[in-house]
C-alpha atoms as a PDB file:
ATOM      1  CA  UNK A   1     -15.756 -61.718 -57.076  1.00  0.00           C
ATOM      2  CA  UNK A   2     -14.595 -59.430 -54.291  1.00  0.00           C
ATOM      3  CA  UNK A   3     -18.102 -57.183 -54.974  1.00  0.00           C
ATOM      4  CA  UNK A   4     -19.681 -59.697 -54.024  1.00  0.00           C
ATOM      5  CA  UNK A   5     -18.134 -60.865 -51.437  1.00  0.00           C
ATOM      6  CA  UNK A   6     -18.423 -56.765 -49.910  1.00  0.00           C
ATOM      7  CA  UNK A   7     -21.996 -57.329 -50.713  1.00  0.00           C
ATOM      8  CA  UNK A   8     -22.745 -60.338 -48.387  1.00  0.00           C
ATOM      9  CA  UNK A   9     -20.068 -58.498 -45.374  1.00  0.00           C
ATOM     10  CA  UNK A  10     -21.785 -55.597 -45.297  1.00  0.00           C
ATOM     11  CA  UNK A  11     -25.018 -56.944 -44.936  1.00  0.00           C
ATOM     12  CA  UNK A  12     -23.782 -59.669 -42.050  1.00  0.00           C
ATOM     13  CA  UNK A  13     -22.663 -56.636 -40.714  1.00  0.00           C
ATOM     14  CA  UNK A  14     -25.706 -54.766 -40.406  1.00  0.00           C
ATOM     15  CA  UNK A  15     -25.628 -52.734 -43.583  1.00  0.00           C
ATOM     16  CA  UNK A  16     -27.786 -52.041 -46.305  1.00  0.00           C
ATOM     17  CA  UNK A  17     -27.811 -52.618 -50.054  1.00  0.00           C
ATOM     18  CA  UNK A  18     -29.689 -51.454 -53.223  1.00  0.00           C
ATOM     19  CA  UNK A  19     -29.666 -52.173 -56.773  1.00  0.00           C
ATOM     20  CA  UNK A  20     -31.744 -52.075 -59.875  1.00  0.00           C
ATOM     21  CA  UNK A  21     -32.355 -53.504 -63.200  1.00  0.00           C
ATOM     22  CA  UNK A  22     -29.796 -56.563 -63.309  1.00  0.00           C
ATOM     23  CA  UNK A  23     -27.614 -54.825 -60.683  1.00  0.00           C
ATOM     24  CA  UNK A  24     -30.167 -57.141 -58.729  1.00  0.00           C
ATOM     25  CA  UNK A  25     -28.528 -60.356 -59.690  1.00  0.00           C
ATOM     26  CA  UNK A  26     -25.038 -59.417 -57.804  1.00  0.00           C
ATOM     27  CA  UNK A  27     -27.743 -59.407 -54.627  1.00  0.00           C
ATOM     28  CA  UNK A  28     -28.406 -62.927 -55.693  1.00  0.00           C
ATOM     29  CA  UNK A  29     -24.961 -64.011 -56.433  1.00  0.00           C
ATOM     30  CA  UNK A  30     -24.517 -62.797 -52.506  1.00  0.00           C
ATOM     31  CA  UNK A  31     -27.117 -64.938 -51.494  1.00  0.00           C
ATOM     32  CA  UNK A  32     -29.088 -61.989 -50.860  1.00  0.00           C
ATOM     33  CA  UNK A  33     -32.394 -62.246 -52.168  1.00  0.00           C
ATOM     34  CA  UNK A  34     -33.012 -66.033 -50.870  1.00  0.00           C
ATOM     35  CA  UNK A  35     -36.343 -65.972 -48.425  1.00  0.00           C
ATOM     36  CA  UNK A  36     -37.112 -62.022 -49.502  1.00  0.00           C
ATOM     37  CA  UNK A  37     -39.233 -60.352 -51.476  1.00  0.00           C
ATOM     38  CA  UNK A  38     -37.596 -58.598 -54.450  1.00  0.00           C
ATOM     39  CA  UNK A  39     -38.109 -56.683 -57.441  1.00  0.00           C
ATOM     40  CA  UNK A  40     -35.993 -56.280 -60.972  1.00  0.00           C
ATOM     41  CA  UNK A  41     -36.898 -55.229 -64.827  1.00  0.00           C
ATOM     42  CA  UNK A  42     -39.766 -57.058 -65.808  1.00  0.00           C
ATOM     43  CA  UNK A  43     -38.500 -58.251 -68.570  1.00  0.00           C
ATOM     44  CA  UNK A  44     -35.873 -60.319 -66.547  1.00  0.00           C
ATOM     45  CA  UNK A  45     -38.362 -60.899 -63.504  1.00  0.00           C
ATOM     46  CA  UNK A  46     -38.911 -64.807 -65.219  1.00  0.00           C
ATOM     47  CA  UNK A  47     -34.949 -65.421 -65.430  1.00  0.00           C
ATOM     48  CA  UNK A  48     -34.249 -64.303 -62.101  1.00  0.00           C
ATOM     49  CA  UNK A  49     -37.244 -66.235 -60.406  1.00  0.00           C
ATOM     50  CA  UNK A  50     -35.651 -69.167 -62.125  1.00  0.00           C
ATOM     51  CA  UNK A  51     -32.270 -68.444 -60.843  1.00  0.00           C
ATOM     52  CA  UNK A  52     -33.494 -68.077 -57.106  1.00  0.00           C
ATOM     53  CA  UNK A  53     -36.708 -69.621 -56.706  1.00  0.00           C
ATOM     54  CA  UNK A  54     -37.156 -68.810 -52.420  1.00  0.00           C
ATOM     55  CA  UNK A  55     -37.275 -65.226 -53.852  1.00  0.00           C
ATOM     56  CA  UNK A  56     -40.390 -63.951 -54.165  1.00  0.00           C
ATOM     57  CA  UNK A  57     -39.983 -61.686 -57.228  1.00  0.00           C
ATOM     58  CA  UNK A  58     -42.826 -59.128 -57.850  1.00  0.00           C
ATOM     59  CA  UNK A  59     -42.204 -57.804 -60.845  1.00  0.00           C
ATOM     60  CA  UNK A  60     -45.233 -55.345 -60.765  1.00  0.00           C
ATOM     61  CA  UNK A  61     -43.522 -53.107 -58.273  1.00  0.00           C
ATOM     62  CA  UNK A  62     -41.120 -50.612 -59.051  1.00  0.00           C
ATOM     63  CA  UNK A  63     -39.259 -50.403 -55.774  1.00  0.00           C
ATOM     64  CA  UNK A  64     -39.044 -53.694 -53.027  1.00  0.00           C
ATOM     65  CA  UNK A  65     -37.418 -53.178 -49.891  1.00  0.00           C
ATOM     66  CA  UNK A  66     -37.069 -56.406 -47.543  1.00  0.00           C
ATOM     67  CA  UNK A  67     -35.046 -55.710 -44.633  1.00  0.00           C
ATOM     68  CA  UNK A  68     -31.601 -54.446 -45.719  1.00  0.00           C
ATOM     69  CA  UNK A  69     -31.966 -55.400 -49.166  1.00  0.00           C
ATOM     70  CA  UNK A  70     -33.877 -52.630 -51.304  1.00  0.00           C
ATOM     71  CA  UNK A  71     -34.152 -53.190 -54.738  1.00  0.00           C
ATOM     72  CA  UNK A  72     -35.857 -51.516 -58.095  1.00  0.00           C
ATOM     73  CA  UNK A  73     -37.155 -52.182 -61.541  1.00  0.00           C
ATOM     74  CA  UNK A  74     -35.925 -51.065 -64.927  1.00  0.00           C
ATOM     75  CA  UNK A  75     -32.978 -49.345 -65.640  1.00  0.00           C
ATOM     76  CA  UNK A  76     -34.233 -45.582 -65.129  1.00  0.00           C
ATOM     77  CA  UNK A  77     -36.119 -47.100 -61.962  1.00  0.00           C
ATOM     78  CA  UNK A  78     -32.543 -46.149 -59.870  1.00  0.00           C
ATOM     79  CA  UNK A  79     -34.344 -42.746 -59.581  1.00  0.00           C
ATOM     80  CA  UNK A  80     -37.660 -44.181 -58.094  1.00  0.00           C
ATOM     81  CA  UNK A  81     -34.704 -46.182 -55.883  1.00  0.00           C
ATOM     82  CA  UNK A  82     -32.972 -43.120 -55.126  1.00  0.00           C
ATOM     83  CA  UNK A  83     -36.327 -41.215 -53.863  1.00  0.00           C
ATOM     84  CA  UNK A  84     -36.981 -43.886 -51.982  1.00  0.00           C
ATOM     85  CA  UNK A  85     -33.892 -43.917 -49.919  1.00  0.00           C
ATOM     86  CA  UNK A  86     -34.039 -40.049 -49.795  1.00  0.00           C
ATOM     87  CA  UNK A  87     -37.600 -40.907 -48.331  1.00  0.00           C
ATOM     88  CA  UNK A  88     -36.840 -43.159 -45.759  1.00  0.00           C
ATOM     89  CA  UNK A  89     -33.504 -41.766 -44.304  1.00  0.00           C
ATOM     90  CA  UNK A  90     -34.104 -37.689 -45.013  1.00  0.00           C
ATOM     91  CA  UNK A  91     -37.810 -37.745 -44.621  1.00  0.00           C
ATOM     92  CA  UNK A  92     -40.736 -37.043 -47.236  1.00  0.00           C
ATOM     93  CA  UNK A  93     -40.534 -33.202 -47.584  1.00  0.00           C
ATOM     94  CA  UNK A  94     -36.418 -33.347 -49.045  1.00  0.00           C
ATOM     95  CA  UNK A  95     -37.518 -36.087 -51.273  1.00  0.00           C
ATOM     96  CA  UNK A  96     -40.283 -34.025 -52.605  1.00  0.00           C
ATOM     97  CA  UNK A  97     -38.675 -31.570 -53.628  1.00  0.00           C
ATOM     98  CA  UNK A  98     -36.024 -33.347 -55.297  1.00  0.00           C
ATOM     99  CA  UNK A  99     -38.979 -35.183 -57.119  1.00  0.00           C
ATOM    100  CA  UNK A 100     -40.333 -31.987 -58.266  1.00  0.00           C
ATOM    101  CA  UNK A 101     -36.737 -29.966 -59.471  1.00  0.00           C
ATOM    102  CA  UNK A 102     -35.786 -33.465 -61.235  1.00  0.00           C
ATOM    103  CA  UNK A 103     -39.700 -33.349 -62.800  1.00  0.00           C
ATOM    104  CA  UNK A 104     -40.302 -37.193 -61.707  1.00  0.00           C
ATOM    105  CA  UNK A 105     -43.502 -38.122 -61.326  1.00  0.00           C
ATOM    106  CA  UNK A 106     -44.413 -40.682 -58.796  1.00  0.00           C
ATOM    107  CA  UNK A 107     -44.328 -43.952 -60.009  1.00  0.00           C
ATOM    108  CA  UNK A 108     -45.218 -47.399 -58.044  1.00  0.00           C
ATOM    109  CA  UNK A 109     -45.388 -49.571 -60.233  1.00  0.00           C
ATOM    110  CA  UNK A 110     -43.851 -51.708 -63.415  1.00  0.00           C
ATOM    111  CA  UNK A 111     -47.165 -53.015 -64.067  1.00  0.00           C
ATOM    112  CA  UNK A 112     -48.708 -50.641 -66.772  1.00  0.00           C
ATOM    113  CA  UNK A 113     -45.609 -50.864 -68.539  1.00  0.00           C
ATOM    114  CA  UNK A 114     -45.220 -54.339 -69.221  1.00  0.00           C
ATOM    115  CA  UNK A 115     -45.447 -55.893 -72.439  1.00  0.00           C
ATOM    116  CA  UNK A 116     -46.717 -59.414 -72.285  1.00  0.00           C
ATOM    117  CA  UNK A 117     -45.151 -60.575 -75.305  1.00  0.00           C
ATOM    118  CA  UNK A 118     -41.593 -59.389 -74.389  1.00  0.00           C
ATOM    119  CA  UNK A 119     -41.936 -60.796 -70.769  1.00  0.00           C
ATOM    120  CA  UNK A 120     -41.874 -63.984 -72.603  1.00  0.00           C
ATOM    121  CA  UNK A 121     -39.107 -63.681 -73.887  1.00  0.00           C
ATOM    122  CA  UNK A 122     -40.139 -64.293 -77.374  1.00  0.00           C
ATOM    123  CA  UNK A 123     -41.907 -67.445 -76.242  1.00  0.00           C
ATOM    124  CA  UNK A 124     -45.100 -68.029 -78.820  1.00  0.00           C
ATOM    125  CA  UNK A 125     -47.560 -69.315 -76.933  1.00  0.00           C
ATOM    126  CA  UNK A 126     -47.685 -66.472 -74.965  1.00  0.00           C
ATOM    127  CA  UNK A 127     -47.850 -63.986 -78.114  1.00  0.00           C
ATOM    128  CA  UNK A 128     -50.687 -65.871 -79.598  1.00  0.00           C
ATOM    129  CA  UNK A 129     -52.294 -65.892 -76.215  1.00  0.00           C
ATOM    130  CA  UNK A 130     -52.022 -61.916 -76.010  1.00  0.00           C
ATOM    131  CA  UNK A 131     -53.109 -61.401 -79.528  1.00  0.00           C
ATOM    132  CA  UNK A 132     -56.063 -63.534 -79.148  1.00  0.00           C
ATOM    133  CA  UNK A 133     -57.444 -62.241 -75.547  1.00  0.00           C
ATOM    134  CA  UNK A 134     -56.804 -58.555 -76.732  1.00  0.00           C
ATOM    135  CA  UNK A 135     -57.954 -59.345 -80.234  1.00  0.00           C
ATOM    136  CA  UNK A 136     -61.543 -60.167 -78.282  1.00  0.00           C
ATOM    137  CA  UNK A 137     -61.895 -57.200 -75.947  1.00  0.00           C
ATOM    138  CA  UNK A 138     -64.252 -56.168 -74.583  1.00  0.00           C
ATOM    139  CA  UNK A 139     -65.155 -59.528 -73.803  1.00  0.00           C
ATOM    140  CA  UNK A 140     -61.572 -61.325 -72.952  1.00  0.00           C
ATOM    141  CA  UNK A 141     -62.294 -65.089 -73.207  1.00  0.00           C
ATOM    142  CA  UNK A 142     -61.843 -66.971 -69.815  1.00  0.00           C
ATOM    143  CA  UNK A 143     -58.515 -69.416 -68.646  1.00  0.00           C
ATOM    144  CA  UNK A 144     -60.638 -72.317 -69.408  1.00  0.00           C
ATOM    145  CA  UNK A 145     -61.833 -71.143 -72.935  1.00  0.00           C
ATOM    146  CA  UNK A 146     -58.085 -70.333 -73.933  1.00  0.00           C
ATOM    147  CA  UNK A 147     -56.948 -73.421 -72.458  1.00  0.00           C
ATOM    148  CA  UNK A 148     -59.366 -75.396 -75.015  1.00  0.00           C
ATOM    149  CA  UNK A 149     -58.351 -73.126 -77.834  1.00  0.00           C
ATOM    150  CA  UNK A 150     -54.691 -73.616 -77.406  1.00  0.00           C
ATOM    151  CA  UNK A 151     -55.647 -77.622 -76.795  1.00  0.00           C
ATOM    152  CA  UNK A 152     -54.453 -78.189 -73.199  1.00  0.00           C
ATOM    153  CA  UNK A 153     -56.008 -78.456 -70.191  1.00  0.00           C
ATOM    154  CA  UNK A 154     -56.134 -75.126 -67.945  1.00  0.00           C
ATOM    155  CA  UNK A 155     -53.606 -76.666 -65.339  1.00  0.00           C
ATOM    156  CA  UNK A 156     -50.715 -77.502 -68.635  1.00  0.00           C
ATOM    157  CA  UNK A 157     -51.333 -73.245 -69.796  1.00  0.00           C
ATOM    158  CA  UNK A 158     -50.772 -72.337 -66.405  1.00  0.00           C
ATOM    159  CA  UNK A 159     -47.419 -73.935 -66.593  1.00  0.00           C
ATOM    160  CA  UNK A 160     -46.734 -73.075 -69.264  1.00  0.00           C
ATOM    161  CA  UNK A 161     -47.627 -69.105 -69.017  1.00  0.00           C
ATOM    162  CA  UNK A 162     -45.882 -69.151 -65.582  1.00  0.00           C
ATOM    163  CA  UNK A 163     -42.675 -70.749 -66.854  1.00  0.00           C
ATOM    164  CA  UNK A 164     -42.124 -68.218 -70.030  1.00  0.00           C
ATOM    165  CA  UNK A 165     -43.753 -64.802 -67.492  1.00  0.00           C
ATOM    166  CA  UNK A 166     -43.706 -65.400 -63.621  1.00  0.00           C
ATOM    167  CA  UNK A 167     -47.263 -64.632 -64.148  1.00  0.00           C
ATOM    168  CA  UNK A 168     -50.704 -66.905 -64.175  1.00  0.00           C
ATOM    169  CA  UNK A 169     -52.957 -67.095 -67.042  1.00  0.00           C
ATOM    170  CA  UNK A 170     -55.625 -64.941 -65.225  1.00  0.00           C
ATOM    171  CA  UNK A 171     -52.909 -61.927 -64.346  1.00  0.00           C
ATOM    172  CA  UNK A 172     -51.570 -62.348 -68.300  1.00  0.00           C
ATOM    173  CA  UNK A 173     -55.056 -61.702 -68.895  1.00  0.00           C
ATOM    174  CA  UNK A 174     -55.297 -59.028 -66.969  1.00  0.00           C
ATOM    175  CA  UNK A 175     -51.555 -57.670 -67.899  1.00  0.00           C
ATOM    176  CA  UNK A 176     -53.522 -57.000 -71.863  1.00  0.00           C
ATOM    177  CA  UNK A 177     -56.391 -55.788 -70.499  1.00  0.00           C
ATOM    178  CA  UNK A 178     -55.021 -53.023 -68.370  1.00  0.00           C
ATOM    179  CA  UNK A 179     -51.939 -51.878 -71.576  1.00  0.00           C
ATOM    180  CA  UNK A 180     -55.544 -51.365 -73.579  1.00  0.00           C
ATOM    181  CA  UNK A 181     -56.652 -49.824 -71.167  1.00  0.00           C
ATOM    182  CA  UNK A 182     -54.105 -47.077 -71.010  1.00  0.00           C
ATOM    183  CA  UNK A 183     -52.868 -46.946 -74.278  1.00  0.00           C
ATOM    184  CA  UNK A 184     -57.029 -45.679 -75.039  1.00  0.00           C
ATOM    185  CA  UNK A 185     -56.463 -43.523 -71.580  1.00  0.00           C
ATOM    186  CA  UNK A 186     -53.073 -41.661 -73.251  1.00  0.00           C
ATOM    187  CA  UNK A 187     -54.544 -41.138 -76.721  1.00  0.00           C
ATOM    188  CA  UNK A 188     -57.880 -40.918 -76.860  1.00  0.00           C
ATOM    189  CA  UNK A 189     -60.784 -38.844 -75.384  1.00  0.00           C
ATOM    190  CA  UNK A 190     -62.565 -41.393 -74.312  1.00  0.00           C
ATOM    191  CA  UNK A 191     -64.043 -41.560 -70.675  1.00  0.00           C
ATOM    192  CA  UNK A 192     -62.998 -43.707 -67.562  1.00  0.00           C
ATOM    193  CA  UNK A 193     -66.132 -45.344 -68.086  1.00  0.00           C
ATOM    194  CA  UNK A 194     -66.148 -45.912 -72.128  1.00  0.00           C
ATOM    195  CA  UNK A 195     -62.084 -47.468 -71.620  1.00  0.00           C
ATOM    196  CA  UNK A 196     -63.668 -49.544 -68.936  1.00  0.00           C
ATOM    197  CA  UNK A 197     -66.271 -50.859 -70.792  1.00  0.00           C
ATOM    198  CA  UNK A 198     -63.408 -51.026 -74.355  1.00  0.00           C
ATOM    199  CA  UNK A 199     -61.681 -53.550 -72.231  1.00  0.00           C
ATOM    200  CA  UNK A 200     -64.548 -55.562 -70.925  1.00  0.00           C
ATOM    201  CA  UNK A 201     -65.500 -53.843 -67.257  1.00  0.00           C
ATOM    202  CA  UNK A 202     -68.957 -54.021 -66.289  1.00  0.00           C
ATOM    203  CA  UNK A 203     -68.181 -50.128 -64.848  1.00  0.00           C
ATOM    204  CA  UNK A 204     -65.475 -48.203 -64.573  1.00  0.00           C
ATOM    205  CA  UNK A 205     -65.207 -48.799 -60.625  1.00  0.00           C
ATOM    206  CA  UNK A 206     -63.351 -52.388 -61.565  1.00  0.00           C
ATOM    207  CA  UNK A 207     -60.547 -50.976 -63.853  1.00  0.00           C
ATOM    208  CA  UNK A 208     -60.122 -47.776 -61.275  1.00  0.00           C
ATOM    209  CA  UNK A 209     -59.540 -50.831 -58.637  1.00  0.00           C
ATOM    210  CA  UNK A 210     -57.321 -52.863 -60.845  1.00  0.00           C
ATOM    211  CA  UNK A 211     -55.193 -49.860 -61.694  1.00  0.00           C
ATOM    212  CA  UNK A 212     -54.907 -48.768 -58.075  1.00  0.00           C
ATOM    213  CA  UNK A 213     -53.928 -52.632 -56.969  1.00  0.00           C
ATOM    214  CA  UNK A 214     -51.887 -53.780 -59.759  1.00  0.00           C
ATOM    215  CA  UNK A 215     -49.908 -50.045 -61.170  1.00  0.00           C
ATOM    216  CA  UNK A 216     -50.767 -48.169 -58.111  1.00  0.00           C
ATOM    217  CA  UNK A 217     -52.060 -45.457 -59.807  1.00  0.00           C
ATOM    218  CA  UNK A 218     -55.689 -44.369 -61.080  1.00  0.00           C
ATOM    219  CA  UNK A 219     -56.915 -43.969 -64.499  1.00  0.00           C
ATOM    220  CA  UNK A 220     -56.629 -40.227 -64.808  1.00  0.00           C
ATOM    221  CA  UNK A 221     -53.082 -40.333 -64.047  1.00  0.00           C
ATOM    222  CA  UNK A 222     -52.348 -41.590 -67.477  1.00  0.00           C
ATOM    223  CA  UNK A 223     -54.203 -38.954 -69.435  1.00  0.00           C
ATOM    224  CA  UNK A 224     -52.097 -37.125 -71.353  1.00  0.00           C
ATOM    225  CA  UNK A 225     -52.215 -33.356 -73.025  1.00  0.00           C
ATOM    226  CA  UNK A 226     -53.649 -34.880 -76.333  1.00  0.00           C
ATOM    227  CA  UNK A 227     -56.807 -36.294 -74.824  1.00  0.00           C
ATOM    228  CA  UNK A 228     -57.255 -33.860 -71.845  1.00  0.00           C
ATOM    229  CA  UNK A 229     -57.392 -31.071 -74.622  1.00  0.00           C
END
């Protein structure tokens, strides 16, 4: 395809490229994403990891940029991809204000989006896994407790979980935890501390910390009208 043959010229040539959502896959048809770190929709984060396994495909993030190749999550992510550029080439103050007339919130992350169960694709070991660890909160049972329930050893689940997500049992585990934990943060009135403690945090110090490394973002930022009212 001549696209992407433009694609792999202009960066030999010193240019640089973006795309989101599967726009991300003409990048690897150009050989573009081999030895970088990229990101796409979450939902297709497995299928591409599978189609270019040097990439290092972080599906948490909602905008990558690796040298000359910048790329973005889900579809509407091409606006988080767009502030971004306006960022880095027009400076923090223009993209601000286009942030702000446009009513975009900043957003770093896929994370606290995902849905375990349609990262997999449908795959049913993973959906019975989900079900069962959020089924227990607040005390999530541990890899080597839902490795015995699901009759393999912990190393077989891990392949098997990475295979159908991109993802390790733990961070699957974790994936559940933290959609409790803001689904109770958007619609109830519940504390930091109490949705901490809902989804099996000693204090509410550890989820703040999980939501700040995995989503980028701390609890209060998902409060909505309903339970700040």
């Amino acid at each position: 395809m001549k696209v992407i043959e433009g694609l792999a010229q202009h960066v030999k040539a010193g240019g640089h490229v973006a795309a989101a959502c599967s726009a991300v896959f003409l990048l690897h048809a150009a050989g573009l994403l081999r030895g970088r770190r990229a990101t796409t929709s979450w939902w297709l984060a497995p299928l591409l990891k599978r189609m270019e396994p040097d990439c290092l495909v972080d599906a948490d993030r909602m905008v990558c940029a690796d040298g000359p190749v910048i790329t973005a999550g889900a579809a509407f992510a091409q606006t988080d991809l767009m502030l971004y550029l306006l960022r880095q080439r027009c400076g923090s103050a223009l993209a601000d204000i286009v942030s702000r007339m446009l009513l975009i919130d900043g957003r770093q992350a896929q994370a606290p989006y995902i849905v375990p169960e349609a990262l997999a694709s449908g795959n049913d070991l993973v959906a019975r896994l989900a079900a069962k660890v959020e089924s227990a909160l607040p005390n999530p049972p541990t890899v080597a407790a839902l490795a015995q329930a699901f009759c393999m050893s912990e190393r077989t689940l891990s392949r098997h979980i990475q295979k159908a997500t991109g993802k390790s049992t733990l961070a699957l585990v974790q994936s559940v935890r933290l959609r409790r934990a803001r689904a109770l943060l958007e619609t109830s009135r519940m504390t930091v501390a109490q949705v901490a403690e809902a989804v099996g945090y000693q204090d509410s110090t550890a989820l703040r910390r999980l939501m700040r490394r995995v989503a980028g973002a701390n609890p209060g930022q998902y409060r909505t009208a309903v339970a700040a009212t």
